[in-house]
C-alpha atoms as a PDB file:
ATOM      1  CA  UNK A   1       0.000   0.000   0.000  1.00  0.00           C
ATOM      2  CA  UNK A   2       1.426   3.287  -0.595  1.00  0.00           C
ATOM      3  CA  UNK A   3       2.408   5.693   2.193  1.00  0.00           C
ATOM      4  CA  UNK A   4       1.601   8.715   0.505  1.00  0.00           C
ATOM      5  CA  UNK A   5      -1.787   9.172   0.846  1.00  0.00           C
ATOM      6  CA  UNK A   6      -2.980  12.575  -0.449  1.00  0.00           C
ATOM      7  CA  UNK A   7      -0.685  15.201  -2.548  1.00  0.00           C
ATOM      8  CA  UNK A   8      -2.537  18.247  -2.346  1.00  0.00           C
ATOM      9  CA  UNK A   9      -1.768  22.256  -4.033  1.00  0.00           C
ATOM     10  CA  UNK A  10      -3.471  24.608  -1.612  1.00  0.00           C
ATOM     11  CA  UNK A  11      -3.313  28.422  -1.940  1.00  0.00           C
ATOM     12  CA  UNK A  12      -2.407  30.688   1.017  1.00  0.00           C
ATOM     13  CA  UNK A  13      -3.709  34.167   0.810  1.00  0.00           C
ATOM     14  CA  UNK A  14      -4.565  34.954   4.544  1.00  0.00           C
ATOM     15  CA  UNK A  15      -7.825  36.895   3.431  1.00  0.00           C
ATOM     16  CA  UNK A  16      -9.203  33.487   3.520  1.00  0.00           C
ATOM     17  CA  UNK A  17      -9.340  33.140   7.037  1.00  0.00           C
ATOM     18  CA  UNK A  18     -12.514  34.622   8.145  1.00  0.00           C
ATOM     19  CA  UNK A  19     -10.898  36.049  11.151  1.00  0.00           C
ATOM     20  CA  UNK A  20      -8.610  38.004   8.723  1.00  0.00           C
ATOM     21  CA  UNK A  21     -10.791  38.525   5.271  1.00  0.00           C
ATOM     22  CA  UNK A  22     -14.347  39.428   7.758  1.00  0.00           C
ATOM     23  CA  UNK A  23     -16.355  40.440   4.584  1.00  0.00           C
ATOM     24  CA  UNK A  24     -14.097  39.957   2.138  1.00  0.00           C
ATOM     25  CA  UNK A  25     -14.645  36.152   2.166  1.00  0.00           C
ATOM     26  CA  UNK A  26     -17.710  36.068  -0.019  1.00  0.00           C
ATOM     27  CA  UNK A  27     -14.671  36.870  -2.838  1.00  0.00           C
ATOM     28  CA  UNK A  28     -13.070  33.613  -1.836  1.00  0.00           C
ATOM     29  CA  UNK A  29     -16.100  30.770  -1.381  1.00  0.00           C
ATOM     30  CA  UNK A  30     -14.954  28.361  -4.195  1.00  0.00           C
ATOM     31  CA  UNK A  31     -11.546  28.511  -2.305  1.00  0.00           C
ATOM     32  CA  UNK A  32     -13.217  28.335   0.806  1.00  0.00           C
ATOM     33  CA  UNK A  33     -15.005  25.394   0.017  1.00  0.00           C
ATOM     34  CA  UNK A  34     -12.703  23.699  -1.699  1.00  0.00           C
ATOM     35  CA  UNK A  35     -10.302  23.914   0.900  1.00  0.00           C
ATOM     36  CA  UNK A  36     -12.758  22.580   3.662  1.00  0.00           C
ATOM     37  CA  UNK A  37     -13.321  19.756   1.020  1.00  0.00           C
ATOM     38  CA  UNK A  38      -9.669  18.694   0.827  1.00  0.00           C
ATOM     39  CA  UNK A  39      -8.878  19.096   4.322  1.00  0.00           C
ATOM     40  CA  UNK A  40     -11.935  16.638   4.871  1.00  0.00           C
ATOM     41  CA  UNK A  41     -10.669  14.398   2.240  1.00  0.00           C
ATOM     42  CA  UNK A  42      -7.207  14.635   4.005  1.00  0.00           C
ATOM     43  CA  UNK A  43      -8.171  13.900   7.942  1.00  0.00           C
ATOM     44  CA  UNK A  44     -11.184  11.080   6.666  1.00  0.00           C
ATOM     45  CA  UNK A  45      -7.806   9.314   4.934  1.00  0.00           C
ATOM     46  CA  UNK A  46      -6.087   9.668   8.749  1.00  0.00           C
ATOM     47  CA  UNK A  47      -2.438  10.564   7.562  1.00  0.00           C
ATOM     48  CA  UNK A  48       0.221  10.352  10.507  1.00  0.00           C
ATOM     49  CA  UNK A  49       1.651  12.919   9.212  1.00  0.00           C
ATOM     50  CA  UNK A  50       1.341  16.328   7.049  1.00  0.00           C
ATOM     51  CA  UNK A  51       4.407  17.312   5.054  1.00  0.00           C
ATOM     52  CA  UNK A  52       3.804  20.975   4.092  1.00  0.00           C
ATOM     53  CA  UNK A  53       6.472  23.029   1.230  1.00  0.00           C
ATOM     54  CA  UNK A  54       5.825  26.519   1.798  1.00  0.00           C
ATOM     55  CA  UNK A  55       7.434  29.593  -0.327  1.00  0.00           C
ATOM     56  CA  UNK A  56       7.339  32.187   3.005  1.00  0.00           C
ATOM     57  CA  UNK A  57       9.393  30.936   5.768  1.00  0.00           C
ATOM     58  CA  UNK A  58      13.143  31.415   6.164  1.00  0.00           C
ATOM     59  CA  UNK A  59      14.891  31.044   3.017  1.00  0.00           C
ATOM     60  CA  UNK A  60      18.529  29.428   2.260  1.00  0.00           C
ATOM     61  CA  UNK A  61      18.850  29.496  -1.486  1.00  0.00           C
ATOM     62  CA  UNK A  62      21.361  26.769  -1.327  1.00  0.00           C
ATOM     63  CA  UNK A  63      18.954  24.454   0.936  1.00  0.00           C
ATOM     64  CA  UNK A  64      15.591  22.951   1.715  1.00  0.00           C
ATOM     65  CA  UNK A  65      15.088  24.734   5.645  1.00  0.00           C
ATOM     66  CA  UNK A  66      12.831  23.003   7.873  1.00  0.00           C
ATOM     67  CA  UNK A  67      11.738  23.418  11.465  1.00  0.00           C
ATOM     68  CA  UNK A  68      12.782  21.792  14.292  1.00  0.00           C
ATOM     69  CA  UNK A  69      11.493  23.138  17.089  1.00  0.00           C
ATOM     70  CA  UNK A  70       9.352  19.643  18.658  1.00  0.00           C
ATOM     71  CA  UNK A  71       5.785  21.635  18.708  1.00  0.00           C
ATOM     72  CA  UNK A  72       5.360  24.284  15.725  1.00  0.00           C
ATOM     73  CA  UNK A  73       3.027  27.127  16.210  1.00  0.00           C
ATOM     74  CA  UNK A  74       1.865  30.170  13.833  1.00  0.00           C
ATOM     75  CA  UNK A  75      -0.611  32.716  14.078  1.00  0.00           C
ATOM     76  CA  UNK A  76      -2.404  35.713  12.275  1.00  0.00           C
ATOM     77  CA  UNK A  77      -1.087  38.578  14.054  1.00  0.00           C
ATOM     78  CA  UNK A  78       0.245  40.387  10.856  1.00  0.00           C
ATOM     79  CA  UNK A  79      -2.603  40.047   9.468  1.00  0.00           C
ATOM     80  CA  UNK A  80      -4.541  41.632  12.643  1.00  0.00           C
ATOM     81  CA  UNK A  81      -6.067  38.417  13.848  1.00  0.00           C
ATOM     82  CA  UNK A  82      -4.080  37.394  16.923  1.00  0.00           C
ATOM     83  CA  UNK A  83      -6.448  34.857  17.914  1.00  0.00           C
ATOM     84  CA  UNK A  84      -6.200  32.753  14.677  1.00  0.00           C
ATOM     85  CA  UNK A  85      -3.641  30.622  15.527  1.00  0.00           C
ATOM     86  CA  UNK A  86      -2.747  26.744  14.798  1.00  0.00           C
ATOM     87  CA  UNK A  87      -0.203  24.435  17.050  1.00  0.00           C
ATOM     88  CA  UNK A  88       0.949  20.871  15.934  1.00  0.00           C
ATOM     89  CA  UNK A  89       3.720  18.332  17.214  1.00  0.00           C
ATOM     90  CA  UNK A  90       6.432  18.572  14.376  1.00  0.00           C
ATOM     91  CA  UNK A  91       7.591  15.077  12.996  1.00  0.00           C
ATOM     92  CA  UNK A  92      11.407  15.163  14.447  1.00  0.00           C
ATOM     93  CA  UNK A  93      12.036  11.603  13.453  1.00  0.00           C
ATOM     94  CA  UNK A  94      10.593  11.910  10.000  1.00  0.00           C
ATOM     95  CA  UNK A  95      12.907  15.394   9.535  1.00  0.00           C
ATOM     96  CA  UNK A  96      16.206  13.226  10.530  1.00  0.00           C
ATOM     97  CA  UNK A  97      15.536  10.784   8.274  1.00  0.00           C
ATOM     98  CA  UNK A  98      15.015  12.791   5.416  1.00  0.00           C
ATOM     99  CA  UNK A  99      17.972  14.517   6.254  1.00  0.00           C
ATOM    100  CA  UNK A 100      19.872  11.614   6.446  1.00  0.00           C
ATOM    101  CA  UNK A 101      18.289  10.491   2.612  1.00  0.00           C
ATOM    102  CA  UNK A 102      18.855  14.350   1.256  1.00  0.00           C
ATOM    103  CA  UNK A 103      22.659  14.398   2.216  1.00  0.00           C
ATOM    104  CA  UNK A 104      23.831  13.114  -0.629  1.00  0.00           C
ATOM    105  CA  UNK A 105      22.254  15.296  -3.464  1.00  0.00           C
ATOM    106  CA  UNK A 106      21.274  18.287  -1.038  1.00  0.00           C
ATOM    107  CA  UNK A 107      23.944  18.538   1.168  1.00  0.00           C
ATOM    108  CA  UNK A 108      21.089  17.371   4.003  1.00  0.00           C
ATOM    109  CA  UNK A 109      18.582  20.329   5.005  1.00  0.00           C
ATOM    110  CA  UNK A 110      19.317  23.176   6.967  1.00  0.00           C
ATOM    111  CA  UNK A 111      17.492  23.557   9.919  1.00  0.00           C
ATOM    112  CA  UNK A 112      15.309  27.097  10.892  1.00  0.00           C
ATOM    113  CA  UNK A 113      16.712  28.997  14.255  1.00  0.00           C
ATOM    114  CA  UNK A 114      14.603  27.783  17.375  1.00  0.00           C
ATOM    115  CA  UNK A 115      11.715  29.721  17.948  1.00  0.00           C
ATOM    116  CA  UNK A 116      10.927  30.636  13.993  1.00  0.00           C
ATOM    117  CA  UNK A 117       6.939  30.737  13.821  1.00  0.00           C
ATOM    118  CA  UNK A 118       5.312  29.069  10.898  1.00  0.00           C
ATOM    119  CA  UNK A 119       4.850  31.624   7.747  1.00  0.00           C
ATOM    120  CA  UNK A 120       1.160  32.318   6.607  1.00  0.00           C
ATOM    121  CA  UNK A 121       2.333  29.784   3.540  1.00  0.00           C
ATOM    122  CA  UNK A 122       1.776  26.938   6.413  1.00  0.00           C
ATOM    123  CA  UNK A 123      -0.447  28.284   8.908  1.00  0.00           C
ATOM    124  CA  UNK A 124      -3.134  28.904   6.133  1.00  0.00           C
ATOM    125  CA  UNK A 125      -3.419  25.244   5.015  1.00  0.00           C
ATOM    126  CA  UNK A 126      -2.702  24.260   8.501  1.00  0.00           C
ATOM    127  CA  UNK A 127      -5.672  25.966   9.886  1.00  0.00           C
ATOM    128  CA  UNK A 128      -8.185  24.402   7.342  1.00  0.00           C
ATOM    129  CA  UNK A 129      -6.889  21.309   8.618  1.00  0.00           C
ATOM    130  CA  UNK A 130      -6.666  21.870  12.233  1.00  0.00           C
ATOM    131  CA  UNK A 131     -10.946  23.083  11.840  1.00  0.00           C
ATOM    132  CA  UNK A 132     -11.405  19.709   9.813  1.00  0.00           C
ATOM    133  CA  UNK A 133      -9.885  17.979  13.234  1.00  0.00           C
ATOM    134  CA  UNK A 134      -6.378  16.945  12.008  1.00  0.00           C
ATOM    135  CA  UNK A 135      -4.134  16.608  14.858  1.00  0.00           C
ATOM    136  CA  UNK A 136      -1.536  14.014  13.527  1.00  0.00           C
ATOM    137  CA  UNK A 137       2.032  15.323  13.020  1.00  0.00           C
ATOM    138  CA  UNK A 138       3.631  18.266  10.908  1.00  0.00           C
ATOM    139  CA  UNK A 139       6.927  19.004   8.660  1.00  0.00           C
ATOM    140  CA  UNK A 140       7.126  22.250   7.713  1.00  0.00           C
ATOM    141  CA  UNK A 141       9.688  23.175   4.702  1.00  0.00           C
ATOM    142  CA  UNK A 142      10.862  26.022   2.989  1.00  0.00           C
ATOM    143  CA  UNK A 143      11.898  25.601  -0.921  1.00  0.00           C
ATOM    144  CA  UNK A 144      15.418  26.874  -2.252  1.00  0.00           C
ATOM    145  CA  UNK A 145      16.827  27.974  -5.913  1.00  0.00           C
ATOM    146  CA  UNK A 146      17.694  24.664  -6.831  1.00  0.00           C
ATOM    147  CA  UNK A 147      15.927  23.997 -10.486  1.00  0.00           C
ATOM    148  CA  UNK A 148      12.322  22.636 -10.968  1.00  0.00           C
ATOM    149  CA  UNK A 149      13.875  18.865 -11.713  1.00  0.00           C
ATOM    150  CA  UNK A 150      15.689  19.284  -8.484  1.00  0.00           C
ATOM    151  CA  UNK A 151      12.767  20.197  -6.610  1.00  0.00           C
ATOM    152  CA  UNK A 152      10.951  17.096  -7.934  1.00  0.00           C
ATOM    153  CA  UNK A 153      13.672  15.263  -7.067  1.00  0.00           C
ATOM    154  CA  UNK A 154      13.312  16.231  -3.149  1.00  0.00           C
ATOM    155  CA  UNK A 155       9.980  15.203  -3.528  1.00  0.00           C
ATOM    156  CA  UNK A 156      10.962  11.963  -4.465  1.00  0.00           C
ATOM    157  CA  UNK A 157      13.347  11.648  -1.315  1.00  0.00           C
ATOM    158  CA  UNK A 158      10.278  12.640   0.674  1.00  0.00           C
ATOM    159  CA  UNK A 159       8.403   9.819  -0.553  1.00  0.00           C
ATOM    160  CA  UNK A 160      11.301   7.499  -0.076  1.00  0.00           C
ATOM    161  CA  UNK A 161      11.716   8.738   4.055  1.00  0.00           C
ATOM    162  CA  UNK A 162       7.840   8.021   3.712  1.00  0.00           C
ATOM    163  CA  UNK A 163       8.112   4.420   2.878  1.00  0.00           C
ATOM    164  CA  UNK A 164      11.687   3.941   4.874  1.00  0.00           C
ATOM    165  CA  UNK A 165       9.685   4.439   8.224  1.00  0.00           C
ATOM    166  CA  UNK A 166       6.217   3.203   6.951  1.00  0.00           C
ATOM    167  CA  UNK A 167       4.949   6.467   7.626  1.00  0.00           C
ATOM    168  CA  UNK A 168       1.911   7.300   6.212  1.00  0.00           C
ATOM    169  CA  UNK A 169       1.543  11.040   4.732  1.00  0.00           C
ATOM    170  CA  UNK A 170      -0.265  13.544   3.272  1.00  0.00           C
ATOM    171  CA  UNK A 171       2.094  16.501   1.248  1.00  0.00           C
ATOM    172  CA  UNK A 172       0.702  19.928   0.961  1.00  0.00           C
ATOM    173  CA  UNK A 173       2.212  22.120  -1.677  1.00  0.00           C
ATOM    174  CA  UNK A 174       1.010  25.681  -0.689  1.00  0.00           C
ATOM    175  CA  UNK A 175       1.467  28.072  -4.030  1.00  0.00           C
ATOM    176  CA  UNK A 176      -0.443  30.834  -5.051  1.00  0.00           C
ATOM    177  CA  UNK A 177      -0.080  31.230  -8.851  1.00  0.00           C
ATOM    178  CA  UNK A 178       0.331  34.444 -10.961  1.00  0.00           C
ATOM    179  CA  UNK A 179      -0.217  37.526  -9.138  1.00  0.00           C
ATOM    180  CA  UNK A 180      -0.699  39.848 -11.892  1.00  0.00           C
ATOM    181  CA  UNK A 181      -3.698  38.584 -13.272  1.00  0.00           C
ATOM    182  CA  UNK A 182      -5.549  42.256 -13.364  1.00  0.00           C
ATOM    183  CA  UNK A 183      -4.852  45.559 -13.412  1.00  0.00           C
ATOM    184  CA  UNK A 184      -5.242  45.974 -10.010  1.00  0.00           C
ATOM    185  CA  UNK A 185      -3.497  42.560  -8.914  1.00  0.00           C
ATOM    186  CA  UNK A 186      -0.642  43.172  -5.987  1.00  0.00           C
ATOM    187  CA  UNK A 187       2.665  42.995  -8.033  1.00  0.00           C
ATOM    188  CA  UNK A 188       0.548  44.983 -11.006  1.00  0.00           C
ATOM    189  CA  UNK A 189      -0.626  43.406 -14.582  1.00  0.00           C
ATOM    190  CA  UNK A 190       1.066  41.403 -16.942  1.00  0.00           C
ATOM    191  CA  UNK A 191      -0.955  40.160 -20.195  1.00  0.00           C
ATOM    192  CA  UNK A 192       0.898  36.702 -20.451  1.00  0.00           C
ATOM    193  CA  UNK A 193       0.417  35.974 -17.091  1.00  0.00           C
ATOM    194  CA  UNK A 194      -2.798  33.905 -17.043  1.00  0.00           C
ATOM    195  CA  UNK A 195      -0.952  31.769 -19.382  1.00  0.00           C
ATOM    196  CA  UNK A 196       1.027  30.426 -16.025  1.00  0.00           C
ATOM    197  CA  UNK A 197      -2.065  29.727 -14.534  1.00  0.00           C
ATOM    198  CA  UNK A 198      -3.791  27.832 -17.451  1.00  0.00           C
ATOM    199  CA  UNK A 199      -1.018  25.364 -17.851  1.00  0.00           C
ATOM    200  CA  UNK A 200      -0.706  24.349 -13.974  1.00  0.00           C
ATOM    201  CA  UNK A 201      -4.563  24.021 -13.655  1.00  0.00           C
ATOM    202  CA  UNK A 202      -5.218  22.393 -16.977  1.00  0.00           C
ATOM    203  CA  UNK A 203      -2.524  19.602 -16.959  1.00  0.00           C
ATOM    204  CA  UNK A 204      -3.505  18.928 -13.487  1.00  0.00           C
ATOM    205  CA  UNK A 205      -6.556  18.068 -14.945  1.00  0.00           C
ATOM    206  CA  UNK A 206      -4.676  15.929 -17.701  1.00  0.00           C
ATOM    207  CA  UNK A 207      -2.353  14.595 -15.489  1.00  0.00           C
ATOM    208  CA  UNK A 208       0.509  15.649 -17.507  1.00  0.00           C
ATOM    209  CA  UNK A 209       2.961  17.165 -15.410  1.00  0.00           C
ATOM    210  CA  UNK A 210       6.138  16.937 -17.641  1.00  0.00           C
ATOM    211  CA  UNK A 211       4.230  19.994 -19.317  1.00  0.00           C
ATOM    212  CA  UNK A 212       3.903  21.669 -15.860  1.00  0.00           C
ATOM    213  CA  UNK A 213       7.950  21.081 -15.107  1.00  0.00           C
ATOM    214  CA  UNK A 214       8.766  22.416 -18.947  1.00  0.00           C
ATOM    215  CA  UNK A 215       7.003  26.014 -17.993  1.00  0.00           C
ATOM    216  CA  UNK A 216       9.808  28.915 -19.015  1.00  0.00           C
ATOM    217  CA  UNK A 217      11.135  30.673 -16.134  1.00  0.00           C
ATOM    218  CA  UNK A 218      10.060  33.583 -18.347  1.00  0.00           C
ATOM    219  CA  UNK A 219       7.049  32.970 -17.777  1.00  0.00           C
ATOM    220  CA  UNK A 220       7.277  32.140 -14.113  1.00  0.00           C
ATOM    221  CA  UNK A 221       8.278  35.274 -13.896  1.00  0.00           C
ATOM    222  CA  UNK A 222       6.176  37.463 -15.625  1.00  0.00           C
ATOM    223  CA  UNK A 223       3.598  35.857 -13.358  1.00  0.00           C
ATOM    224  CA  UNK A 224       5.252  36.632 -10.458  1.00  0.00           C
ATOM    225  CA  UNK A 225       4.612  33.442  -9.118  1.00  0.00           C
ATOM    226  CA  UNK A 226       5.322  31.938  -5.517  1.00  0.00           C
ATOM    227  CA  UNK A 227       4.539  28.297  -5.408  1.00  0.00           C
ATOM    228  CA  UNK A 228       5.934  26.566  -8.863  1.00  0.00           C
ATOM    229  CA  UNK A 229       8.822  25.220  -6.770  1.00  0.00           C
ATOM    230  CA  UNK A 230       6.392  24.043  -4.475  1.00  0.00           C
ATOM    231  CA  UNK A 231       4.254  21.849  -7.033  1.00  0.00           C
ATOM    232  CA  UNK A 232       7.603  20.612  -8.063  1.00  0.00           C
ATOM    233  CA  UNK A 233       8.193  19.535  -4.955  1.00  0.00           C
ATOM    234  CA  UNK A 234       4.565  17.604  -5.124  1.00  0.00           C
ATOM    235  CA  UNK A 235       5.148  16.650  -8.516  1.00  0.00           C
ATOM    236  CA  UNK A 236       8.075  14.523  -7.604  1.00  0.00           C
ATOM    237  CA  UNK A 237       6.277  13.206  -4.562  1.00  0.00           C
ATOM    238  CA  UNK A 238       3.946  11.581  -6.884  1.00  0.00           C
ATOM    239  CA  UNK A 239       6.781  10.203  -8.888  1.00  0.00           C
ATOM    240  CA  UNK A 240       5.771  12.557 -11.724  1.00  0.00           C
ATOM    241  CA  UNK A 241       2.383  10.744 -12.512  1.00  0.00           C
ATOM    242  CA  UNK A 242      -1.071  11.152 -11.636  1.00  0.00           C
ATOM    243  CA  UNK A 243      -2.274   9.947  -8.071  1.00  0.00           C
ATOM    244  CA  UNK A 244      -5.765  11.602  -7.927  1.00  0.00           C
ATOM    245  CA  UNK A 245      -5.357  14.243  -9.717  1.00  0.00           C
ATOM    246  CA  UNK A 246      -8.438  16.588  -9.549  1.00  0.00           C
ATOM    247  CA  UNK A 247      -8.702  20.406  -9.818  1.00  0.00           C
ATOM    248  CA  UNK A 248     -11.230  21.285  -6.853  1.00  0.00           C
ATOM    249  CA  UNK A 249     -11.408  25.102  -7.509  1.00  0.00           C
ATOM    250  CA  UNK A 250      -9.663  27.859  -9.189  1.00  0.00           C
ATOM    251  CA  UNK A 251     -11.014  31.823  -8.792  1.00  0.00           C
ATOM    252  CA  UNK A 252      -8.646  35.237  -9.256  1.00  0.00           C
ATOM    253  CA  UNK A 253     -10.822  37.450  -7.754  1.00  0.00           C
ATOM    254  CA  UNK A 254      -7.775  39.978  -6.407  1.00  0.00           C
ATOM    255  CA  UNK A 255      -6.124  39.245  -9.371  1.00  0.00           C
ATOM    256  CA  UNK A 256      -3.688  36.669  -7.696  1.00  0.00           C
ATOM    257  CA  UNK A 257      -4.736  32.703  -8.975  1.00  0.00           C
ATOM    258  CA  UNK A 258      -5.899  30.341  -6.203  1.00  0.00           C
ATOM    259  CA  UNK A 259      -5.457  26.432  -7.238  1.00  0.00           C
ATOM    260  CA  UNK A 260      -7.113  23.676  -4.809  1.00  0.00           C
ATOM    261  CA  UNK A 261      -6.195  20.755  -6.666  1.00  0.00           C
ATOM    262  CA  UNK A 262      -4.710  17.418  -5.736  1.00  0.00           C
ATOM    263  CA  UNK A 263      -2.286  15.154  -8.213  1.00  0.00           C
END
């Protein structure tokens, strides 16, 4: 039986959190929806643990950073809701392992000062899953610069620590796509960038993730993208073919693209 249980692309946009977005959450229900969907689907398949890539936490461009501290906690105070807030036991034996396994194409990861909250890129997922009554184990990690094959790579090692300690998991890639989808989109407009989001969501649907991993950095950039190293990550995790794959929702309504999908 495989250990990997679910491989999941969830956005992160903290105006998804009603204790954050208030009235701005009507702009969000597919996401909404389609998050508490997955994060049933997730808990009803009772993984022991929830491996998590995240673009927003402490970043070593020469490393895949993870955190160690035993219980991991992270909250919406930035965002002006204090009382949000999500704590899990982190997965120390599963993060040696995979250390031990990344060593010799990684260099082994680098581990996060003691201490370092989790970054909205977790605690968003996290906190649809903690409401859907998840309270197994977490590993947090933050991507590097390595290239896309190198990221699916990793994900392969992940599923190999998976099935070295019979460890049954569930991997969360958290990515928000393009974020200059409109003219009034955060990191401002780009006309090609919807393009980015098209191909992700579409060959999800296929299954076809070779033409995910051969998107031009080009255009990764004139998206302004911050999860494609993340789906890499799940990509390889699924050993580059289809597990489930299923687009749940996709909606752009601050011109930044949310994806709920799994692969």
């Amino acid at each position: 039986m495989d250990n990997v249980l679910i491989t999941a692309i969830c956005p992160h946009p903290p105006i998804i959190i009603p204790e954050v977005g208030r009235s701005e959450t009507g702009k969000v229900e597919q996401t909404i929806l389609a998050l508490q969907k997955l994060s049933d689907k997730i808990v009803k398949a009772n993984p022991e643990t929830v491996i998590i890539v995240t673009p927003h936490s402490y970043f070593n461009p020469h490393f895949f950073n993870v955190y160690m501290d035993k219980v991991l906690t992270g909250n919406f105070a930035n965002f002006g809701a204090p009382t949000a807030k999500v704590t899990f036991e982190n997965d120390i034996e599963f993060i040696e392992n995979l250390d031990i396994q990344s060593k010799e194409f990684f260099n082994g990861l680098n581990k996060m000062p003691s201490g370092t909250s989790l970054d909205h890129g977790s605690t968003v997922p996290l906190y649809y899953l903690n409401k859907a009554g998840y309270n197994g184990k977490i590993v947090v990690i933050n991507y590097s610069s390595f290239a896309p094959e190198k990221h699916a790579y990793f994900g392969q090692v992940i599923r190999r620590t998976a099935h070295t300690l019979n460890r049954k998991i569930a991997f969360v890639a958290s990515a928000d796509l393009s974020h200059r989808l409109t003219q009034s989109a955060p990191a401002g407009y780009d006309s090609e960038a919807h393009f980015f989001d098209e191909i992700i969501a579409d060959n999800v649907s296929k299954g076809d993730y070779s033409a995910i991993m051969d998107i031009h950095h080009e255009l990764r950039e004139r998206a302004g993208e911050c999860g494609f190293n993340s789906i890499m990550v799940g990509v390889g995790v699924v050993d580059k073919k289809p597990q489930s794959n299923e687009v749940l929702s996709y909606e752009a309504p601050f011109g930044v693209g949310y994806l709920v999908a799994t692969l």
